[in-house]
Protein backbone atom coordinates (compact mmCIF):
# COMPACT_ATOMS: atom_id res chain seq x y z
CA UNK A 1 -1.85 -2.29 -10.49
CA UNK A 2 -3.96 0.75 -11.39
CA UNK A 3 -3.53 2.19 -14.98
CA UNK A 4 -5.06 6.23 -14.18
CA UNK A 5 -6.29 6.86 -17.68
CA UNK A 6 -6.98 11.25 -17.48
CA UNK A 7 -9.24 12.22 -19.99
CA UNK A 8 -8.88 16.34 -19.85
CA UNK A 9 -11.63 16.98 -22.52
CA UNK A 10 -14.35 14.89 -21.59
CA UNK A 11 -17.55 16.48 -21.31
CA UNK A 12 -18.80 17.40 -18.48
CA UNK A 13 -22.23 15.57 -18.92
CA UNK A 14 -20.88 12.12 -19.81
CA UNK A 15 -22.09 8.95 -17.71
CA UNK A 16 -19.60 7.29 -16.10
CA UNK A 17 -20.71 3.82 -16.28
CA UNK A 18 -21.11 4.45 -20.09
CA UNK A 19 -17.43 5.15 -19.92
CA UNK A 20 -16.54 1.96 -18.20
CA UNK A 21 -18.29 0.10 -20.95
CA UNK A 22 -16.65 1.95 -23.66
CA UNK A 23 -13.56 0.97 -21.79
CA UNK A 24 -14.46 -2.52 -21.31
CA UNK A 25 -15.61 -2.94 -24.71
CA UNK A 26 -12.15 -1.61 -26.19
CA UNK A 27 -10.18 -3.96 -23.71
CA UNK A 28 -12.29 -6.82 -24.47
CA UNK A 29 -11.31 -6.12 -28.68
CA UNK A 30 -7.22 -6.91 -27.13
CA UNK A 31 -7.49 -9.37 -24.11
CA UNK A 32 -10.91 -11.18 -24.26
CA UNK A 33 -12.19 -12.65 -21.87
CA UNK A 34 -9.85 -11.48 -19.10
CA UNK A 35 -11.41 -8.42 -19.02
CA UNK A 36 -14.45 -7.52 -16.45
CA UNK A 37 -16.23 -4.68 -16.03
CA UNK A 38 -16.16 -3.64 -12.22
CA UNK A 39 -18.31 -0.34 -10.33
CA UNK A 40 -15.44 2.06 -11.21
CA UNK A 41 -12.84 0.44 -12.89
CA UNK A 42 -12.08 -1.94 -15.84
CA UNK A 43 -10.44 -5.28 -14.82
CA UNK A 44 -7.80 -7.39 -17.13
CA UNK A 45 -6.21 -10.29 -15.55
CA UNK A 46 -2.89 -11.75 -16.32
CA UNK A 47 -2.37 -14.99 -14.76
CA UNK A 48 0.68 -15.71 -16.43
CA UNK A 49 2.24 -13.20 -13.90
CA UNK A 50 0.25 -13.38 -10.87
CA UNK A 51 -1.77 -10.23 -11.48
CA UNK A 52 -3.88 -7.60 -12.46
CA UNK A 53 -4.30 -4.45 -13.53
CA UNK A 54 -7.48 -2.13 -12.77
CA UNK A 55 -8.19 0.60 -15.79
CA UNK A 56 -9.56 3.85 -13.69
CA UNK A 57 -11.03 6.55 -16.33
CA UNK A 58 -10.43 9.77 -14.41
CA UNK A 59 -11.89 13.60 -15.56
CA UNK A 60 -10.63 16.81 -14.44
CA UNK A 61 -12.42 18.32 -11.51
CA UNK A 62 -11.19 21.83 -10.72
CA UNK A 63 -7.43 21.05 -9.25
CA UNK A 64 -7.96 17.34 -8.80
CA UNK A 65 -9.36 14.24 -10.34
CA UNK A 66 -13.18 12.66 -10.34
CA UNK A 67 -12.95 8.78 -11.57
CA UNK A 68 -16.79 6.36 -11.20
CA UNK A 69 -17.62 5.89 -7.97
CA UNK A 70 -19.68 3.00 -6.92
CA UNK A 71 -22.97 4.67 -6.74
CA UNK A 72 -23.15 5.51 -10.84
CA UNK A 73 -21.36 9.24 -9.79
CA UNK A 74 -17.95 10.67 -9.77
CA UNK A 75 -15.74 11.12 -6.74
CA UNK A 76 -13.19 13.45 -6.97
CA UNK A 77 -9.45 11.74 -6.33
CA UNK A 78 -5.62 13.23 -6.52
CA UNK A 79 -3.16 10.23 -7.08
CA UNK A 80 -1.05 12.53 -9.34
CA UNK A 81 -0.88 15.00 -6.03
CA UNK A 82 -0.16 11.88 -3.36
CA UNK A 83 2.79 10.84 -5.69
CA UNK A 84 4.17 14.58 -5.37
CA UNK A 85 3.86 14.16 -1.63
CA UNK A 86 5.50 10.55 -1.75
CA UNK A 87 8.13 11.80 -3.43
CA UNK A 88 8.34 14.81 -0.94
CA UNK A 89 8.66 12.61 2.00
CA UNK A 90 10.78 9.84 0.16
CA UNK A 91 13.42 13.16 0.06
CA UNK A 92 13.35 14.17 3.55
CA UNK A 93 13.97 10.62 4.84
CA UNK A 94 16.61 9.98 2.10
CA UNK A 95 14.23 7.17 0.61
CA UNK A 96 13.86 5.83 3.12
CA UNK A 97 9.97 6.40 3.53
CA UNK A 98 9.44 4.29 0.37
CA UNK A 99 11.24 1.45 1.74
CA UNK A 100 9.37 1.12 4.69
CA UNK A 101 6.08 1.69 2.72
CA UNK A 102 6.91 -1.40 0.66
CA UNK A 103 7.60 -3.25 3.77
CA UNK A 104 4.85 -2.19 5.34
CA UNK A 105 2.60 -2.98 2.70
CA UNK A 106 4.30 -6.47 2.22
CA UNK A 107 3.69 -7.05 6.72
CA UNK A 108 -0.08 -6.48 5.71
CA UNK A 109 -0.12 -9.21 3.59
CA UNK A 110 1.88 -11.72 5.11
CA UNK A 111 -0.79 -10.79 8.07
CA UNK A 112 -3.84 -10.65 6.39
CA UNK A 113 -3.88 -12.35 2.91
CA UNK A 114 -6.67 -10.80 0.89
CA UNK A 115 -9.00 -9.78 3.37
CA UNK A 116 -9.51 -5.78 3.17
CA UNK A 117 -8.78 -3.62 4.06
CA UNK A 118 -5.41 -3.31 1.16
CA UNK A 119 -2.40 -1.99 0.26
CA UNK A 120 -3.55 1.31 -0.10
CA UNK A 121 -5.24 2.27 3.25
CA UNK A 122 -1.71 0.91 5.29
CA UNK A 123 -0.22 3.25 2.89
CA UNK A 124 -1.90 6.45 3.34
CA UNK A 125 -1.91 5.52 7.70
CA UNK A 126 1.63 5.28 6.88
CA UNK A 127 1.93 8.71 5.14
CA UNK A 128 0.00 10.22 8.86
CA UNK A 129 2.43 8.22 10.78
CA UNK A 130 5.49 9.68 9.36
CA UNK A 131 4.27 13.10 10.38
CA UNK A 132 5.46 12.32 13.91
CA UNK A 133 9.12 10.46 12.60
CA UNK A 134 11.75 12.88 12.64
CA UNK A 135 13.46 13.30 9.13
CA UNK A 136 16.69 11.66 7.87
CA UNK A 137 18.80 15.64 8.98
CA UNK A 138 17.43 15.17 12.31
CA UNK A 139 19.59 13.95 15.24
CA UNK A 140 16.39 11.97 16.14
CA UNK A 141 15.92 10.46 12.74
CA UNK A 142 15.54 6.84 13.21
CA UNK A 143 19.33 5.12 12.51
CA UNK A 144 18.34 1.96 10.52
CA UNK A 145 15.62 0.72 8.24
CA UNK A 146 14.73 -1.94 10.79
CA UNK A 147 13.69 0.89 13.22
CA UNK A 148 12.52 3.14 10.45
CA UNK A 149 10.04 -0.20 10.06
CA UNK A 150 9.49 -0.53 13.71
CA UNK A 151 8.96 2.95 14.36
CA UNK A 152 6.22 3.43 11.77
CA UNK A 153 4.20 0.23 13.09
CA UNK A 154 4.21 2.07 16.32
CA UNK A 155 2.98 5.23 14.74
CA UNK A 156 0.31 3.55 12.78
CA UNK A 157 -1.12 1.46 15.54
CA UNK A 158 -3.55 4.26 17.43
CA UNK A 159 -4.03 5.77 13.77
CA UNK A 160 -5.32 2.05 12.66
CA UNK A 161 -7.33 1.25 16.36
CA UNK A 162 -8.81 5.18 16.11
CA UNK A 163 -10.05 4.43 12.48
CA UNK A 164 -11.42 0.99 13.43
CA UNK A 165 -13.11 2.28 16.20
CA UNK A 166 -14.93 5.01 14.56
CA UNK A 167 -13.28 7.57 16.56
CA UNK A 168 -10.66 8.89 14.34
CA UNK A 169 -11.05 8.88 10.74
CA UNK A 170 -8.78 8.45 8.05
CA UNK A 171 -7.93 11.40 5.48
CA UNK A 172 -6.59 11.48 2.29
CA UNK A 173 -2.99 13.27 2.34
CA UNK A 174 -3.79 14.23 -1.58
CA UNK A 175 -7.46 15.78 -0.32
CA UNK A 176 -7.17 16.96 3.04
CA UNK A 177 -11.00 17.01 3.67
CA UNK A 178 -11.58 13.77 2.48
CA UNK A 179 -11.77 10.87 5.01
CA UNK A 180 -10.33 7.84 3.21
CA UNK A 181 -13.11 5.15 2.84
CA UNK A 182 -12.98 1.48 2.46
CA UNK A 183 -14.38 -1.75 1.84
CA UNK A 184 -13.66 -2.98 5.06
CA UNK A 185 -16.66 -5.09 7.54
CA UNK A 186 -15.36 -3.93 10.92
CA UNK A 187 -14.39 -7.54 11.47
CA UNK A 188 -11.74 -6.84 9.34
CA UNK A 189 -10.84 -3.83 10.48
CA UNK A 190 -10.90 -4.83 14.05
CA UNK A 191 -8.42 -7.62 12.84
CA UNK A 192 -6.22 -4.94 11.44
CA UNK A 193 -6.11 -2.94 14.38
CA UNK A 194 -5.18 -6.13 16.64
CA UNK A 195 -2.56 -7.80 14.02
CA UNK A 196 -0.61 -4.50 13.62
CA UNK A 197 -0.38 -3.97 17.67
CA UNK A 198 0.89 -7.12 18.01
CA UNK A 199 3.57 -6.78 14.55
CA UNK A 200 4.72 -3.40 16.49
CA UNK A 201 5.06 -5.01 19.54
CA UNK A 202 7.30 -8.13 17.54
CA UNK A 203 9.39 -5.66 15.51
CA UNK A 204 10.50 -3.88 18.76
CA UNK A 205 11.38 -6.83 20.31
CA UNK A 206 13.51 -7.57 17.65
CA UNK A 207 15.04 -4.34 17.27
CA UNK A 208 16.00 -4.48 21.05
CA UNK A 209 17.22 -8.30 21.23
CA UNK A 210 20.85 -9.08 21.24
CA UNK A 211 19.91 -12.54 19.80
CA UNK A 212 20.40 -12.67 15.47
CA UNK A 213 18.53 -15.35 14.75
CA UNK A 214 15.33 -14.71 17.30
CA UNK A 215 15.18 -10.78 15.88
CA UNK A 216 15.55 -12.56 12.05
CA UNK A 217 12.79 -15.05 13.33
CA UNK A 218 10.15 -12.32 14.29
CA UNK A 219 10.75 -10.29 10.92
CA UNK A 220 10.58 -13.14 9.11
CA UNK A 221 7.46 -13.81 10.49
CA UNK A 222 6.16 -10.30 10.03
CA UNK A 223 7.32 -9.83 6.34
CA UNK A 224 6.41 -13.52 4.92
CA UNK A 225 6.39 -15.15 1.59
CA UNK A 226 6.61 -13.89 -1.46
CA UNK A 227 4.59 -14.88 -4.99
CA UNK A 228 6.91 -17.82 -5.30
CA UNK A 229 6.55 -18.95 -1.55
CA UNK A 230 9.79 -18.12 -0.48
CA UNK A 231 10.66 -16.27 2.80
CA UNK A 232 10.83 -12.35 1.96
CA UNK A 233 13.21 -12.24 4.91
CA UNK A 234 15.79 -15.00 5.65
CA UNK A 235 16.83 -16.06 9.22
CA UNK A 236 20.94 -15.78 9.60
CA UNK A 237 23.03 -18.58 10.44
CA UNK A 238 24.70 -18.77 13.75
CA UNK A 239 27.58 -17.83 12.59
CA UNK A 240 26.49 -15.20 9.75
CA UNK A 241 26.63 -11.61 10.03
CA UNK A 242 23.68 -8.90 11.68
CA UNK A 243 23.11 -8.05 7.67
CA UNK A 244 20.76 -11.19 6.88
CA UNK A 245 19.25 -11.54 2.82
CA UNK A 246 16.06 -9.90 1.55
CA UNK A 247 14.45 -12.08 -1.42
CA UNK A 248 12.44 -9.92 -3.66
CA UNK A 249 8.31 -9.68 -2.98
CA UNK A 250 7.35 -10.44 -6.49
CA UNK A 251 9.30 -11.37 -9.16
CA UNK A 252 7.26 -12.34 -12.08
CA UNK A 253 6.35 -8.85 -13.31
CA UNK A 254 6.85 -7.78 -16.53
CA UNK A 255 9.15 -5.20 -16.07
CA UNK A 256 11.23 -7.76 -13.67
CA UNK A 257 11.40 -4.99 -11.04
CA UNK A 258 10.04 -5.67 -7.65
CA UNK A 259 7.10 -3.55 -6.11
CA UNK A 260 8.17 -4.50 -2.58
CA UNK A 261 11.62 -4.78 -2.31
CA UNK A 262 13.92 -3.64 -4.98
């Protein structure tokens, strides 16, 4: 989780890796040694949940946001504005955007584990994929969240291949002239690329198969375990309904919500 800390009056002249260590040294007075200093960000763990949280100091920058970048600078950043524009979307495809979004993000790691790139970058490709998905009013809007899921894996695959390939880069929806970057090795992105052609490909079988249990199979496979190692999506019984269970992604936060299914 990333706690954006604004700080409207800060001078303009203030180094941002003395910030950090300001930050880290007022974290380290509460949580002790759980707390690390990273390039542009303050780390505290908590293991008794399964997590962690990343403190970003952020400064105003004209109509957007500058937080420490990893060269000792600032780079300018809008998560306020690409909330606005979540919500937006979320609207026109009566929440539906969201939901896939958190699937989505779960099918990357179920995938990929921890190797990069995150959550983050399948969420902003998601964001340029919906451009092309027909809202919730439209006679074309996808009819399910199974092939609001599927649909958006298709989308995202030649956004995902063009990024890994160098040919088509990535842009912030928040900063339109920003390309998105990340700490990827092209390895990894490569793997990306080939894992999500082949999840697209698996979700529209499933979507088209008159066989339950093989369509619950293949999503279960794309959408794997959660923090407690259970199935995210369960296969149906023979005999059981088309509506088969979602278990939630994680449920030892805090707040007992879940940030992947609800």
């Amino acid at each position: 989780m990333d706690v954006f800390c604004e700080l409207p009056d800060l001078p303009d002249d203030h180094d941002p890796q003395g910030l950090l260590d300001k930050f880290a040294g007022i974290l380290t007075d509460e949580y002790g040694k759980r707390v690390s200093k990273n390039d542009r960000s303050v780390k505290v763990d908590f293991p008794d949940f399964d997590m962690h949280v990343d403190v970003v100091p952020a400064r105003i920058a004209d109509d957007a946001w500058e937080i420490p970048d990893r060269d000792g600078g600032w780079e300018k950043t809008h998560p306020v504005k690409f909330g606005e524009l979540t919500t937006s979307r979320n609207l026109d495809h009566d929440g539906n955007y969201v939901r896939a979004v958190k699937l989505l993000r779960q099918t990357r790691r179920a995938l990929l584990g921890d190797a990069k790139p995150g959550g983050l970058f399948v969420e902003v490709a998601a964001y340029q994929a919906f451009d092309d998905i027909p809202v919730a009013s439209s006679e074309e809007s996808p009819g399910s969240m199974a092939e609001y899921y599927t649909v958006a894996l298709e989308k995202m695959v030649p956004l995902i291949r063009d990024h890994a390939d160098g040919t088509g880069p990535l842009m912030n929806p928040a900063l339109p002239s920003q390309e998105l970057h990340v700490r990827a090795t092209q390895g990894e992105l490569d793997s990306l690329a080939d894992e999500w052609e082949k999840a697209a490909a698996d979700a529209r079988a499933a979507l088209k198969t008159d066989d339950e249990q093989e369509a619950g199979r293949l999503f279960q496979r794309l959408l794997g375990s959660n923090t407690d190692g259970d199935d995210v999506f369960t296969v149906p019984a023979a005999s059981a309904s088309a509506a088969a269970a979602l278990s939630q992604g994680h449920r030892k936060l805090p707040s007992g919500e879940s940030p992947t299914f609800a």
